[in-house]
N, C-alpha and C. Protein backbone atom coordinates (compact mmCIF):
# COMPACT_ATOMS: atom_id res chain seq x y z
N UNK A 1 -66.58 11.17 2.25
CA UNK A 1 -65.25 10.79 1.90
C UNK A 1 -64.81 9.66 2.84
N UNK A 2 -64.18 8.56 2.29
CA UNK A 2 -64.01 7.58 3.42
C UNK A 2 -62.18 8.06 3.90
N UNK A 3 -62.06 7.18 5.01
CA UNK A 3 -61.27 7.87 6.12
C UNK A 3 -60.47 7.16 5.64
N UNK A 4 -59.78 6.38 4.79
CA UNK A 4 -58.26 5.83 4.35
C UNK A 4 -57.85 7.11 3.58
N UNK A 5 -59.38 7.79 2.71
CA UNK A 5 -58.32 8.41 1.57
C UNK A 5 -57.77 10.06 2.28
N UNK A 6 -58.11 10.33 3.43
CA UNK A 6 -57.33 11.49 4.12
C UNK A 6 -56.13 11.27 4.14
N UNK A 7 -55.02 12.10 4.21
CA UNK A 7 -53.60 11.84 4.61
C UNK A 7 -53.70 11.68 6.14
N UNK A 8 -54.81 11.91 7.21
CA UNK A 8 -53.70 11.91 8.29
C UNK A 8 -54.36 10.70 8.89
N UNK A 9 -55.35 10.27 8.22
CA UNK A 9 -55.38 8.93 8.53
C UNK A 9 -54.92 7.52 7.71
N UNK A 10 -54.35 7.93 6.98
CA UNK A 10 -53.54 6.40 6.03
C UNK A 10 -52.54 6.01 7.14
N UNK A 11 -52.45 4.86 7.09
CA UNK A 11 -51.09 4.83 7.84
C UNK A 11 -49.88 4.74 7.09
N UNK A 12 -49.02 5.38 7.48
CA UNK A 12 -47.81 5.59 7.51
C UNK A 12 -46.91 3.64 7.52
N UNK A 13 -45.85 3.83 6.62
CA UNK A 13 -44.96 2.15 6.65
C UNK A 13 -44.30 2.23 7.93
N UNK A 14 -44.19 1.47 8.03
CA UNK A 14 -43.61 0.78 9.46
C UNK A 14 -42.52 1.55 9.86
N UNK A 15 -41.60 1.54 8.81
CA UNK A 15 -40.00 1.88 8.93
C UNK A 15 -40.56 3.63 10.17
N UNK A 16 -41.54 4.30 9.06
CA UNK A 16 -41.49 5.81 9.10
C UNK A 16 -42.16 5.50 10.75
N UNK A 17 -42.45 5.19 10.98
CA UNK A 17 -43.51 5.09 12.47
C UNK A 17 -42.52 4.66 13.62
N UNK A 18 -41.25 3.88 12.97
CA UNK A 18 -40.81 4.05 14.08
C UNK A 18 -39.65 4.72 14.36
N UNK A 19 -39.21 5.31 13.40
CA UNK A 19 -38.41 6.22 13.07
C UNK A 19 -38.54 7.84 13.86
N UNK A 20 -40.04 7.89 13.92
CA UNK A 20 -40.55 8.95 14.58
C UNK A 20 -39.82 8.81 15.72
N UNK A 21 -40.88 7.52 16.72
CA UNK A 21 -39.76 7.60 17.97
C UNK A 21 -38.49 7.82 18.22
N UNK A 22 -38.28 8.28 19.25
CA UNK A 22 -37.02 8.48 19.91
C UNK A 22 -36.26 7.69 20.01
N UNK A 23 -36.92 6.57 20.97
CA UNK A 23 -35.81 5.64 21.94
C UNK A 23 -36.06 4.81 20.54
N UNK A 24 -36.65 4.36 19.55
CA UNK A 24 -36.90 3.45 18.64
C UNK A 24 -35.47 4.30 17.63
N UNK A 25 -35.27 5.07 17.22
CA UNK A 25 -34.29 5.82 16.36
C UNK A 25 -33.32 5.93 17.06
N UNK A 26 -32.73 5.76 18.45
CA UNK A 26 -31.77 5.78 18.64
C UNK A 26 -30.80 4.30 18.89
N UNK A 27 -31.88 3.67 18.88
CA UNK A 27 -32.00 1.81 19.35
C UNK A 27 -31.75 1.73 17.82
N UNK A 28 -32.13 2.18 16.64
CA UNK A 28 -32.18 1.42 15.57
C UNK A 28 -29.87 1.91 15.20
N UNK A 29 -29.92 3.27 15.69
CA UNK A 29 -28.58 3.93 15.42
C UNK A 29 -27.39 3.25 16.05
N UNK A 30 -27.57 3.12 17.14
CA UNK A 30 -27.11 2.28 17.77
C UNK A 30 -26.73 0.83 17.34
N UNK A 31 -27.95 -0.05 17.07
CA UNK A 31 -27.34 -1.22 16.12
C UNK A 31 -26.66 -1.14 14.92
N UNK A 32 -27.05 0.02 14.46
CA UNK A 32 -26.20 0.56 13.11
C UNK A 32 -25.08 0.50 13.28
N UNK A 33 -24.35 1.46 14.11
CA UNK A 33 -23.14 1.85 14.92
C UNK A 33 -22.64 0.32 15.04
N UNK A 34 -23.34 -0.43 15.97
CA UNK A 34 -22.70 -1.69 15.98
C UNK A 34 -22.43 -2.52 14.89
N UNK A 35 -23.35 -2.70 14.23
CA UNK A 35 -23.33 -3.76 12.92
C UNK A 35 -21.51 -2.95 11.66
N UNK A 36 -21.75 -1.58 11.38
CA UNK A 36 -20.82 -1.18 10.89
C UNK A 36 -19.14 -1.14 11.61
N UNK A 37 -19.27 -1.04 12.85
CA UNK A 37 -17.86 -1.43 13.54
C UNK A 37 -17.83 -3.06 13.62
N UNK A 38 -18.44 -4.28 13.89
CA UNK A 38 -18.06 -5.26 13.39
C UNK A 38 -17.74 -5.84 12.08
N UNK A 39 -18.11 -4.72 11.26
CA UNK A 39 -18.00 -5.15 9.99
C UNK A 39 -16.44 -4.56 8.95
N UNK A 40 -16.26 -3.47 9.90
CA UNK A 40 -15.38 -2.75 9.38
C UNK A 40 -14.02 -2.40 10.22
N UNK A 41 -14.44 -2.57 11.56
CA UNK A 41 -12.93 -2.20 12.53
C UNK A 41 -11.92 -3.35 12.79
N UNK A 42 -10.82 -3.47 13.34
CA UNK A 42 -9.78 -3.83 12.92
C UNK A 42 -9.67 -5.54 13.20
N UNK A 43 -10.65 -5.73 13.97
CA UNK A 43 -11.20 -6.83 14.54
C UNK A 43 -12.64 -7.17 13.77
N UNK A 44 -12.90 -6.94 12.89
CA UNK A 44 -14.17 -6.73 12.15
C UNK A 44 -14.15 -8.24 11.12
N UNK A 45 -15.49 -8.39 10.51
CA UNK A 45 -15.74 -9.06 9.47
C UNK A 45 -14.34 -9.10 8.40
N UNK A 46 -14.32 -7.97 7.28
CA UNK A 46 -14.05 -7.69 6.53
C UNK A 46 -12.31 -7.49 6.66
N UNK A 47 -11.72 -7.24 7.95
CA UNK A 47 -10.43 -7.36 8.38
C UNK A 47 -10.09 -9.14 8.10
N UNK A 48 -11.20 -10.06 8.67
CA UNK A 48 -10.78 -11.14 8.93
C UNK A 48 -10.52 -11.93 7.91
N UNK A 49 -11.51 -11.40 6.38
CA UNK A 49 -11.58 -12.02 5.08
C UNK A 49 -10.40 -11.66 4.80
N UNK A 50 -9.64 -10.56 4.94
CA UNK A 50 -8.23 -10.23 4.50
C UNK A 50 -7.37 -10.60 4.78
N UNK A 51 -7.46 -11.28 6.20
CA UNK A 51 -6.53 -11.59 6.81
C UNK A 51 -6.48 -13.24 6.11
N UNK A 52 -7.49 -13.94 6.48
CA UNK A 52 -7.71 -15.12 5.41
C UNK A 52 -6.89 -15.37 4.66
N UNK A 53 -6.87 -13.92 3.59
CA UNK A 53 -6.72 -14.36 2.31
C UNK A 53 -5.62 -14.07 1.83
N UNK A 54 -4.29 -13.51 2.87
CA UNK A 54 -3.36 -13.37 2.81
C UNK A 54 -2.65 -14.27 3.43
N UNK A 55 -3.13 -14.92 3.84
CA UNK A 55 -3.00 -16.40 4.85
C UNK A 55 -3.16 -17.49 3.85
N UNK A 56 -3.63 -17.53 2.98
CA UNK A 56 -3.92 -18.00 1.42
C UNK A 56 -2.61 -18.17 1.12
N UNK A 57 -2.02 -16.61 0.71
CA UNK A 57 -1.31 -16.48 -0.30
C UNK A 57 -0.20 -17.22 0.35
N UNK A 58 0.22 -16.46 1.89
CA UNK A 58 1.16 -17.44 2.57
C UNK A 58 1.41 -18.82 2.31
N UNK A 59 0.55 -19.47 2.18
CA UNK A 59 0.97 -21.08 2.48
C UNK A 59 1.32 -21.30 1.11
N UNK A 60 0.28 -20.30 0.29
CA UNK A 60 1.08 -21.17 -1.15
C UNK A 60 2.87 -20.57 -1.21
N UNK A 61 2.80 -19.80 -0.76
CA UNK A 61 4.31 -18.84 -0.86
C UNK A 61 5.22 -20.48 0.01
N UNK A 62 4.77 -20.52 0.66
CA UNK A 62 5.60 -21.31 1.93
C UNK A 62 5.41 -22.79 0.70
N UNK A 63 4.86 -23.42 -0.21
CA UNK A 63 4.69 -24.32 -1.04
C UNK A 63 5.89 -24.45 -2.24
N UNK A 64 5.33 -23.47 -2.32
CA UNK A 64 6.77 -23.15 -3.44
C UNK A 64 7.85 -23.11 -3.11
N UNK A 65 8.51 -22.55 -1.86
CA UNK A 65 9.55 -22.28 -1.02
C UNK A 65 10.04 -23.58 -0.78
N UNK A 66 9.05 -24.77 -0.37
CA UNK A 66 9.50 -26.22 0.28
C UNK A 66 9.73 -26.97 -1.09
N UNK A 67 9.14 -26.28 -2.36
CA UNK A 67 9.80 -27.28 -3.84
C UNK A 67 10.83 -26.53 -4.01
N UNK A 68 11.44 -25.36 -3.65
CA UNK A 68 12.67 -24.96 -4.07
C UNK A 68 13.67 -25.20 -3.58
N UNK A 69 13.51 -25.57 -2.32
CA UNK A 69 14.25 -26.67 -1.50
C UNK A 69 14.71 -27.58 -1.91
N UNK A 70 13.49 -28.57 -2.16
CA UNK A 70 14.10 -29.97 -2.46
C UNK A 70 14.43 -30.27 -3.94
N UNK A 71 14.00 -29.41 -4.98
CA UNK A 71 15.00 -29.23 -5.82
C UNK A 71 16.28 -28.92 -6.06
N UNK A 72 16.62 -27.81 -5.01
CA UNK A 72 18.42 -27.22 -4.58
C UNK A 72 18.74 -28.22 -3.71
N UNK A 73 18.09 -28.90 -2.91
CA UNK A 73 18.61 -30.04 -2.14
C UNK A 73 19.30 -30.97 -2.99
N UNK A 74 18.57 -31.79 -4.50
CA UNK A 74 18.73 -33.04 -5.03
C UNK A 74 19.75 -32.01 -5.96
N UNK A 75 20.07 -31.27 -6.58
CA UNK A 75 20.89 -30.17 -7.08
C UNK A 75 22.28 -30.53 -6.08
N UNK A 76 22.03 -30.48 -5.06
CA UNK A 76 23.51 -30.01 -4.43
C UNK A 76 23.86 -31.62 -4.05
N UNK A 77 23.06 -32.63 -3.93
CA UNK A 77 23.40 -33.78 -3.52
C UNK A 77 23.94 -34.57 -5.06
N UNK A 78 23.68 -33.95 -6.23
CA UNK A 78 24.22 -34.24 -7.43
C UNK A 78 25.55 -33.64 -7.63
N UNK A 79 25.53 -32.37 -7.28
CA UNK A 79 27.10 -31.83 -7.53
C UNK A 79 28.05 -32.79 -6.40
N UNK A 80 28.06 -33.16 -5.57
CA UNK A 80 28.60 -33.60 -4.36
C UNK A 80 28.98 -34.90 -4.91
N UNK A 81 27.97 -36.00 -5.53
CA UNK A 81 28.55 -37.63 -5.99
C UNK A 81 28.44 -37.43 -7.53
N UNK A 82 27.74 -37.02 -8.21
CA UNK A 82 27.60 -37.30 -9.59
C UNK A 82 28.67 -36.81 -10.61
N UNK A 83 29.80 -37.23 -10.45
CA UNK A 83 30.76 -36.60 -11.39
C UNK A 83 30.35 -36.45 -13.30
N UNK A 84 29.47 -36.82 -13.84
CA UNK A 84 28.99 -36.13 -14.84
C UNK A 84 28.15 -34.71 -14.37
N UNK A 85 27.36 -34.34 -13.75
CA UNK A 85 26.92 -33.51 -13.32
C UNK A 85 28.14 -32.25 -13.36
N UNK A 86 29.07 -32.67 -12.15
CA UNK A 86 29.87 -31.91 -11.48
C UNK A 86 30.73 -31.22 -13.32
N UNK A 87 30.90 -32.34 -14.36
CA UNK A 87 31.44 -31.78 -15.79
C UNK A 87 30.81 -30.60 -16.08
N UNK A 88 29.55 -31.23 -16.27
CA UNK A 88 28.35 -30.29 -16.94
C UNK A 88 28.36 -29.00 -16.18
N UNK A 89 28.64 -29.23 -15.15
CA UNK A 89 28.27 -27.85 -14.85
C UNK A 89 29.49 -26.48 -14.34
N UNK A 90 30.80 -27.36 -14.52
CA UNK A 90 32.24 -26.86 -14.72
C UNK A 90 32.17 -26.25 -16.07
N UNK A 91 31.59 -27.01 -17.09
CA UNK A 91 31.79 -26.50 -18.98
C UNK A 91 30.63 -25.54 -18.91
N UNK A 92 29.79 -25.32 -18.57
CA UNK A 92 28.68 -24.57 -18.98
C UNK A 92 28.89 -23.06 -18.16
N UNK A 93 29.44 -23.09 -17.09
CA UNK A 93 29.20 -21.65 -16.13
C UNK A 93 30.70 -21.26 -15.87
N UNK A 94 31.72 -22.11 -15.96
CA UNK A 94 33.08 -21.86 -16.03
C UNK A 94 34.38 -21.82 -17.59
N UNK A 95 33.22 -22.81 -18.32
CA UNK A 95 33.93 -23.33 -20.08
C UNK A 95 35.27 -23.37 -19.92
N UNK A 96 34.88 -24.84 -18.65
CA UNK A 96 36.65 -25.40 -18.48
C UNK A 96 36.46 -26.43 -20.05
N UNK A 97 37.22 -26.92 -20.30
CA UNK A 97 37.53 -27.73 -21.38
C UNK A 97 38.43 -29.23 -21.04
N UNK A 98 38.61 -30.40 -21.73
CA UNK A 98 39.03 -31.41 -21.04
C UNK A 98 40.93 -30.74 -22.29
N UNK A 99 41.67 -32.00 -21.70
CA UNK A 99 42.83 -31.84 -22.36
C UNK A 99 42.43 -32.76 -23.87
N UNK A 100 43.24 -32.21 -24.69
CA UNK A 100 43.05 -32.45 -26.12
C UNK A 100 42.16 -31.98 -26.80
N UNK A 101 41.31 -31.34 -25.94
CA UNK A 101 39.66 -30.29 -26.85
C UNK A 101 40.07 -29.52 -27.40
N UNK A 102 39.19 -29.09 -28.80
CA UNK A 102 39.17 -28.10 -28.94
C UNK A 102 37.74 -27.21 -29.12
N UNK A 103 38.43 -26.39 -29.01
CA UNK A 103 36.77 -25.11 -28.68
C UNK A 103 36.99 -24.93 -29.81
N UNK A 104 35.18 -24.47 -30.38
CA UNK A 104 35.05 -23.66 -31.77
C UNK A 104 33.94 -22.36 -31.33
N UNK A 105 34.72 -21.09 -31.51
CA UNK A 105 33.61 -19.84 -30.78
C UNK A 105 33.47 -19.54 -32.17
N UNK A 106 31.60 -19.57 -32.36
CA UNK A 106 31.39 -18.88 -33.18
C UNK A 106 30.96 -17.33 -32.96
N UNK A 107 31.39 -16.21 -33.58
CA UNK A 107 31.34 -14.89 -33.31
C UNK A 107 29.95 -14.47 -34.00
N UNK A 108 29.08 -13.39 -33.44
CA UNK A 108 27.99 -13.03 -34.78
C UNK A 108 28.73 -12.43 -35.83
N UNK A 109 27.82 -12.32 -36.78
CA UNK A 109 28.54 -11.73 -38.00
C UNK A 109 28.16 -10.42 -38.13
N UNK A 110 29.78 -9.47 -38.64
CA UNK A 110 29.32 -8.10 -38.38
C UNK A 110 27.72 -6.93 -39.20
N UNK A 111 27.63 -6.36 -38.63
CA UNK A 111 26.21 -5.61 -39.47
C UNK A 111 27.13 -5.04 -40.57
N UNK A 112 26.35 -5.25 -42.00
CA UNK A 112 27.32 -4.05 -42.99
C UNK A 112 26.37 -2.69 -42.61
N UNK A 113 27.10 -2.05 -42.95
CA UNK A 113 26.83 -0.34 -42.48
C UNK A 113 26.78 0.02 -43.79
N UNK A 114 25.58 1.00 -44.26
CA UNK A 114 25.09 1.46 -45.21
C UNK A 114 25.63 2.68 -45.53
N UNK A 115 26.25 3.56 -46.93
CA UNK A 115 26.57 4.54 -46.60
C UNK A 115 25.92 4.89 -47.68
């Protein structure tokens, strides 16, 4: 019988051989230990992608914020000189009216009720 096809002489894969050892299995646990707390604790990999990416969202938040600005900016610098503006927007949110106008309110029309 040749000596590969015994079991206790095949060799064994790498992983299992050194797994046996001690100081080799506790060296391998150990980097484990390490690799999973940089990857996962609060200071970790996966903290930092989050942090990123809420840092993302921020600036666009802070983007939008600086056009809502300078839209209410040119808004309020219109109410201030633009006396058509300043009309428009007396008739629409107040429905002042000039002298000699007249208003026409149209009402909806009532539901007929079925009997």
């Amino acid at each position: 019988m040749p000596p590969y096809a015994s079991p206790r002489n095949r060799r064994q894969p790498k992983i299992v051989r050194v797994l046996k050892s001690r100081t080799s299995s506790i060296l391998v646990a150990a980097v484990l230990v390490i690799v999973l707390y940089f990857l996962f604790s609060t200071k970790g990999f996966m903290s930092r992608i989050n942090l990123e990416s809420d840092l993302a969202d921020k600036k666009t938040r802070v983007l939008e914020l600086e056009r809502d600005i300078q839209r209410l900016s040119r808004e309020r610098d219109m109410l201030r000189e633009d006396k058509a503006t300043i009309e428009h927007v007396a008739r629409e949110t107040h429905g002042m009216i000039k002298k000699g106008e007249i208003v026409y309110r149209i009402l909806p029309a009532e539901k007929e009720h079925s009997k």
